[in-house]
Protein backbone atom coordinates (compact mmCIF):
# COMPACT_ATOMS: atom_id res chain seq x y z
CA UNK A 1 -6.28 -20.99 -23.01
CA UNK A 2 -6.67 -17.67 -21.30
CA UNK A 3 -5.84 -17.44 -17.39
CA UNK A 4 -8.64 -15.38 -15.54
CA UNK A 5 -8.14 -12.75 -12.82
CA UNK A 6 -10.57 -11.14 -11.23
CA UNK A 7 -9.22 -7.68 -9.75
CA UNK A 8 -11.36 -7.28 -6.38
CA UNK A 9 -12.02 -5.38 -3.13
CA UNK A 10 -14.77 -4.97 -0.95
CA UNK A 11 -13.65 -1.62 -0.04
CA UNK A 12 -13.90 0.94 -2.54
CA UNK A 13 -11.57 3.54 -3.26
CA UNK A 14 -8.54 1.59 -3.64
CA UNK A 15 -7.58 1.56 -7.63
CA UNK A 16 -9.40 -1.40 -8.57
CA UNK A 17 -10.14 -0.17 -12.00
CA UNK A 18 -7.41 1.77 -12.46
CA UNK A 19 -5.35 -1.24 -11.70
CA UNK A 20 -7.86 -3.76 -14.05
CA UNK A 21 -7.60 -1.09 -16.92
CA UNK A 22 -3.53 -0.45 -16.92
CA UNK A 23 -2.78 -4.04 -16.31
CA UNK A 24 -4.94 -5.30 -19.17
CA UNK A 25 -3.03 -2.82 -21.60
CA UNK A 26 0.45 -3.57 -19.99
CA UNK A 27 -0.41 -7.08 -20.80
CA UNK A 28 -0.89 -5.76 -23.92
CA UNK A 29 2.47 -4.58 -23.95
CA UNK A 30 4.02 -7.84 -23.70
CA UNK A 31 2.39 -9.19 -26.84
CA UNK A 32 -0.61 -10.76 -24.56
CA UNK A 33 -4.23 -11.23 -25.78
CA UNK A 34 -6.42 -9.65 -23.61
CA UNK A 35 -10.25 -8.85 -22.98
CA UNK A 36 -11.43 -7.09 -20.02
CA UNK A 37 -14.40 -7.18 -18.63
CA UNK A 38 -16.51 -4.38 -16.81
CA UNK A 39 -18.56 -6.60 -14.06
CA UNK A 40 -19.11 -2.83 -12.18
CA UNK A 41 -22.49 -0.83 -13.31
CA UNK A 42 -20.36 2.62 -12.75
CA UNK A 43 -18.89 1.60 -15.76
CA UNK A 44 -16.23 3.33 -14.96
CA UNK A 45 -13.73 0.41 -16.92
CA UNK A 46 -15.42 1.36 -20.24
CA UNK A 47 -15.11 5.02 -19.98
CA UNK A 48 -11.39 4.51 -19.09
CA UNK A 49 -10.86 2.47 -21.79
CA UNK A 50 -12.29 4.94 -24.47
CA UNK A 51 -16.12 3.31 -24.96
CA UNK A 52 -18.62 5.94 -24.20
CA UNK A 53 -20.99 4.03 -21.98
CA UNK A 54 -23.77 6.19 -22.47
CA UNK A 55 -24.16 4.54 -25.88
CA UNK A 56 -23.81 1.00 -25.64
CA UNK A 57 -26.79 -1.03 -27.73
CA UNK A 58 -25.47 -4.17 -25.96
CA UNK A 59 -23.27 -4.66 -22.55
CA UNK A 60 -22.38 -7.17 -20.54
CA UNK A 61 -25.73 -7.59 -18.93
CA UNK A 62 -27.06 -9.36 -21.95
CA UNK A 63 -24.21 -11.89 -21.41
CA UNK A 64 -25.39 -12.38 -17.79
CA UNK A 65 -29.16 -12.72 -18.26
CA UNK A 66 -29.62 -13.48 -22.11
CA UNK A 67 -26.96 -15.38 -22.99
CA UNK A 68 -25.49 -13.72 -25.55
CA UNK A 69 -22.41 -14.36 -26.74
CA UNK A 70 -19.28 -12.07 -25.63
CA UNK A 71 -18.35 -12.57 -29.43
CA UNK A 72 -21.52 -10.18 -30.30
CA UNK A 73 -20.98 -7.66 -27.38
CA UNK A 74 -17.27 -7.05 -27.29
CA UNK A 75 -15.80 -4.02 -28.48
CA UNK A 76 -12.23 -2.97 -28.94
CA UNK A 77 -10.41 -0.43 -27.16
CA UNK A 78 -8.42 1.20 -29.88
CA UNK A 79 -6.66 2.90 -26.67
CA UNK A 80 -5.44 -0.22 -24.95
CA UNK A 81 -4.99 -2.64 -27.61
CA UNK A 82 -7.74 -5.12 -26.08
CA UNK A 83 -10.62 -6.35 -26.22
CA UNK A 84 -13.69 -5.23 -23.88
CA UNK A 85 -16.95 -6.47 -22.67
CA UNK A 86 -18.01 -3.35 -21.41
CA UNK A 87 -20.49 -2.50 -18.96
CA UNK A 88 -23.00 0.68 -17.65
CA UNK A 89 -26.44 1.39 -15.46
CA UNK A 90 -27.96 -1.42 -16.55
CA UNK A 91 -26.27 -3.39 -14.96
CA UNK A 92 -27.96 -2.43 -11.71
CA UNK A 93 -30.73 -4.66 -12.82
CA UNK A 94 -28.81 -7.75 -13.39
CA UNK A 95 -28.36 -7.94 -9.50
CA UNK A 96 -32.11 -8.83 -9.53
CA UNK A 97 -32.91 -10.50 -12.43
CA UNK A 98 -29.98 -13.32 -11.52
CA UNK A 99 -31.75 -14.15 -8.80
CA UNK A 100 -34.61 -15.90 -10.68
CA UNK A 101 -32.07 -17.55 -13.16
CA UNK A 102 -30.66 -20.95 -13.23
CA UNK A 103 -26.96 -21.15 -12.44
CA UNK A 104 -26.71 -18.03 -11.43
CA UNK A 105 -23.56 -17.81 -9.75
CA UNK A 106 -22.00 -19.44 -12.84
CA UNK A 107 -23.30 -17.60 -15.52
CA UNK A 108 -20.64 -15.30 -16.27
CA UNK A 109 -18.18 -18.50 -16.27
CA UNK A 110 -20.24 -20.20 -18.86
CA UNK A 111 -19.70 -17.13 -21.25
CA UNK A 112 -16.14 -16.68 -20.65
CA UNK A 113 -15.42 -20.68 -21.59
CA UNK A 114 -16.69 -19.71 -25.35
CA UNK A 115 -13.60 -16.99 -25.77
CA UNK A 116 -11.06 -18.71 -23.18
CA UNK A 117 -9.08 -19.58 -26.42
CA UNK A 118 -9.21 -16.29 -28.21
CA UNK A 119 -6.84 -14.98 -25.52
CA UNK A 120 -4.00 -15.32 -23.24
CA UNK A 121 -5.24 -13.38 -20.32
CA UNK A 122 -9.14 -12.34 -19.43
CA UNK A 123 -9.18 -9.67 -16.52
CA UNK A 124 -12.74 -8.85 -15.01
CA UNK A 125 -13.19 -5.85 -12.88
CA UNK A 126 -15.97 -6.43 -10.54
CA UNK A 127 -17.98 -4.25 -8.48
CA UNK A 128 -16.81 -3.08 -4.65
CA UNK A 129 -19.75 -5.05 -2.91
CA UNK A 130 -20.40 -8.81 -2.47
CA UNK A 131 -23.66 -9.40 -4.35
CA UNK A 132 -24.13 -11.51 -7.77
CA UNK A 133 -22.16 -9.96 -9.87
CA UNK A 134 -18.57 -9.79 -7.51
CA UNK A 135 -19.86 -13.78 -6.97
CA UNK A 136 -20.03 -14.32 -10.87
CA UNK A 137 -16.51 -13.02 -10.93
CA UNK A 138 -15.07 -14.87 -8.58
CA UNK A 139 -16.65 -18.07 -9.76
CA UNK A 140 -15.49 -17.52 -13.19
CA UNK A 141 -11.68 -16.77 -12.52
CA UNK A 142 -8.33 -18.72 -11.48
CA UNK A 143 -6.84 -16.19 -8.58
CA UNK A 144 -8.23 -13.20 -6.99
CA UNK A 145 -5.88 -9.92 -7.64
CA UNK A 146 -6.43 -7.59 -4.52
CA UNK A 147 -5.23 -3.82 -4.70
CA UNK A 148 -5.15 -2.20 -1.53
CA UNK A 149 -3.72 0.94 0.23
CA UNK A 150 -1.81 0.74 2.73
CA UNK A 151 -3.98 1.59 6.06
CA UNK A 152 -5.35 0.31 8.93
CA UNK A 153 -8.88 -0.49 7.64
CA UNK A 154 -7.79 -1.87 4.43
CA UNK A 155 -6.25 -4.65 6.57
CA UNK A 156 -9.82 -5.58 7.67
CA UNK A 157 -11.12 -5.15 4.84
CA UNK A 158 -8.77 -7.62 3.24
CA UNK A 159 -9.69 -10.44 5.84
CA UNK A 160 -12.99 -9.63 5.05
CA UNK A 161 -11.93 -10.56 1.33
CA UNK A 162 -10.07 -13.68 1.67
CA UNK A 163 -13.22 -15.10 3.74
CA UNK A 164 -15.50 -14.60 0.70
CA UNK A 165 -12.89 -16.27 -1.15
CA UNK A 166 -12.27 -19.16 1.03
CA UNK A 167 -15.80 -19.13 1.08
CA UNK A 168 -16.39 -19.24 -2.79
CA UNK A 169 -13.53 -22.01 -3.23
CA UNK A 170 -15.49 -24.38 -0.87
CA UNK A 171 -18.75 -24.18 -2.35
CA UNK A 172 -18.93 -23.07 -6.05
CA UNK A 173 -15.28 -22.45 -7.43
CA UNK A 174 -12.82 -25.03 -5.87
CA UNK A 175 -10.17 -23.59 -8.46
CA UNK A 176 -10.12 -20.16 -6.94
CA UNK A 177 -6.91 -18.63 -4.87
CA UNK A 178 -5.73 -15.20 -4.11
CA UNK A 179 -3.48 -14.71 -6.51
CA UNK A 180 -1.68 -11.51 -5.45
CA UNK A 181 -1.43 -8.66 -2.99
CA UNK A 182 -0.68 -5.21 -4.94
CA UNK A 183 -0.17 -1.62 -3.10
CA UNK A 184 -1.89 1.23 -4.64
CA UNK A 185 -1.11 4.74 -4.26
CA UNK A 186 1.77 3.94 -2.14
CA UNK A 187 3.85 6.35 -0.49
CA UNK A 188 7.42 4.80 1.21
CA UNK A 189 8.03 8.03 2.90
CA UNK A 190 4.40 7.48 4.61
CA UNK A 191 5.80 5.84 7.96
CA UNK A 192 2.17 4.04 8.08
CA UNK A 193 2.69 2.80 4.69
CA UNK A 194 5.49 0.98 5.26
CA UNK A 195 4.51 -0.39 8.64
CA UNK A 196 1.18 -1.97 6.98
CA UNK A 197 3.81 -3.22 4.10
CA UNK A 198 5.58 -4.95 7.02
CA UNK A 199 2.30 -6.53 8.23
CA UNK A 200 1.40 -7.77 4.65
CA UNK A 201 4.70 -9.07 4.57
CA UNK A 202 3.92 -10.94 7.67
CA UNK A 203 1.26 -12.49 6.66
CA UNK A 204 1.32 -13.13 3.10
CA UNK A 205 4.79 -13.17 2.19
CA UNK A 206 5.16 -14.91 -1.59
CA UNK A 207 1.50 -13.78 -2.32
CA UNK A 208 2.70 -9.76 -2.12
CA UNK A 209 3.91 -8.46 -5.31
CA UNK A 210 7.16 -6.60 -4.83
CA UNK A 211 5.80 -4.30 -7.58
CA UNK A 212 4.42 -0.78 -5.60
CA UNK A 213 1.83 1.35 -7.29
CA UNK A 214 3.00 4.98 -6.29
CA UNK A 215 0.41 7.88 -6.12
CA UNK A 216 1.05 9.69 -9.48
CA UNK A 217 -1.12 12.67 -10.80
CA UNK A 218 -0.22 11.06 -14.64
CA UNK A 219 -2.27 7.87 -13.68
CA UNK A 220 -5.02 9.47 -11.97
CA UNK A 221 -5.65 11.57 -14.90
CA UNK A 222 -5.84 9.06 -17.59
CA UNK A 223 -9.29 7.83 -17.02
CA UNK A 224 -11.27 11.11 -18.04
CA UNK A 225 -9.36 10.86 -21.20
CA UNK A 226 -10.18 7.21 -21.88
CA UNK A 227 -7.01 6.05 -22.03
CA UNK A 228 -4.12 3.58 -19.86
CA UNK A 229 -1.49 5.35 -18.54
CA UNK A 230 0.86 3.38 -20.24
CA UNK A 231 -0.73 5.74 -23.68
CA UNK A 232 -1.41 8.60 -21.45
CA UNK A 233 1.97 9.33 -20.39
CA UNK A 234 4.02 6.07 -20.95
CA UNK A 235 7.30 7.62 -18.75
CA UNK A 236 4.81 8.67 -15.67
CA UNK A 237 5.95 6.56 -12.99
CA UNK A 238 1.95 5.24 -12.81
CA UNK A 239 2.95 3.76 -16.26
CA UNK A 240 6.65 1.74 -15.59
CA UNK A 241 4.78 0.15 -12.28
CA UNK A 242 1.95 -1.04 -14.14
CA UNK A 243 4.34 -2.33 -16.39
CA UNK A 244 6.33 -3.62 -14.11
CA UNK A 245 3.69 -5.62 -11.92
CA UNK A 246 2.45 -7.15 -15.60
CA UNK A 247 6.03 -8.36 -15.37
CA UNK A 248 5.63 -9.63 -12.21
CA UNK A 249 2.78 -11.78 -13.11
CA UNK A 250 3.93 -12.93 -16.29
CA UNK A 251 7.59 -14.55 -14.25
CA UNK A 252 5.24 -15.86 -11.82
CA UNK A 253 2.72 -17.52 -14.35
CA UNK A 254 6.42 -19.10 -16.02
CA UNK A 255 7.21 -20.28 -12.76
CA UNK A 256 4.21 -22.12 -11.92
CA UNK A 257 4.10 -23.80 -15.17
CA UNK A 258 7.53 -24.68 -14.70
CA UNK A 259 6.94 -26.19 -11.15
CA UNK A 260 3.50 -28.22 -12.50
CA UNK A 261 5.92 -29.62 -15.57
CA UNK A 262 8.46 -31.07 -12.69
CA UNK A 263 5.85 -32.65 -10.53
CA UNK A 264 3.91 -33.78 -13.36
């Protein structure tokens, strides 16, 4: 049964997609099953993983507010190696039309219970704003992935983060943690970068991943081709830390279920 992240922050700018995009095809990588899904009406998670968005017939808004099934909206990206429920405009409307629906802060988790089997990891990149569709994320996921830079007002917005969570966990997802910390477009020569890695540090300890995402021209570029870095330019150093934090979550993952099987 697939484990769920959701990759969110409710600042924008930070890598989310990038990071939801290279980490489902590193994933990949390591022989994992993986669908990702585009929660974000930019779309922006399609295009980068080689779907033209412009095109779509069906999208994840149909899953949201008709019930479809994902089975008859995914589509493969031939560039990552995974599966995607991909996502575009429309999805403006969705914010709206859940309103009116039954269960509509769970609607997203009812789909994804149909195809928890079919894979070994589901991540869903969600939207940099706290309305239905970031809720429907974080109700339908395990942990909470947060990328962040390393500044001063990332830090707030972070706390702002973990309240929603908290927040979430109490009332409609009792399930849901933060799962992980990750630096994006980090710099250690940046003096400020390495004093907000201190704070994190601090703070979080365990919950940072020791795995860096450096600023790298390679992964930045990717997108507009519609492809992962990793197939981009699979040496770029963009590439070996995506790799690297999939690692990361895959020896954590081993732990945990090593730790549950001795208290068990």
């Amino acid at each position: 049964m697939a484990t769920i992240f959701t990759v969110a922050n409710q600042k924008g700018g930070v890598g989310k997609t990038t990071t939801s995009i290279n980490l489902a095809a590193s994933l990949v990588n390591y022989n994992k099953r993986v669908l990702l899904v585009d929660m974000d009406p930019q779309g922006n998670a399609t295009m980068g993983s080689g779907i033209d968005k412009s095109v779509l017939e069906t999208s994840v808004l149909e899953v949201l507010v008709e019930g479809t099934s994902i089975e008859q909206v995914v589509q493969r990206s031939e560039s990552g190696g995974y599966d995607l429920l991909p996502a575009n405009g429309d999805l403006i409307a969705a914010e709206v039309e859940l309103l009116e629906l039954k269960n509509k802060e769970s609607r997203l988790r009812h789909a994804l219970l149909r195809v928890k089997d079919n894979y070994d990891f589901i991540i869903v990149d969600c939207p940099p704003s706290l309305g239905m569709l970031t809720i429907n994320s974080l109700v339908s996921c395990d942990g909470v992935i947060v990328p962040m830079q390393c500044e001063y007002f990332a830090l707030e917005g972070l706390s702002d983060l973990i309240g929603t969570i908290k927040k979430i966990s109490q009332f409609l997802n009792p399930q849901l943690k933060l799962e992980g910390i990750v630096r994006t477009m980090f710099d250690s020569r940046n003096s400020l970068s390495n004093e907000v890695t201190a704070q994190l540090n601090q703070h979080f300890g365990p919950l940072m991943y020791q795995v860096a995402i450096p600023r790298n021209v390679r992964l930045a570029e990717a997108p507009s081709y519609g492809l992962p870095a990793l197939v981009y330019d699979k040496n770029s150093k963009g590439a070996v830390a995506y790799l690297g934090l999939a690692g990361e979550i895959l020896r954590r993952g081993k732990t945990k279920d090593t730790n549950n099987k001795k208290t068990g």
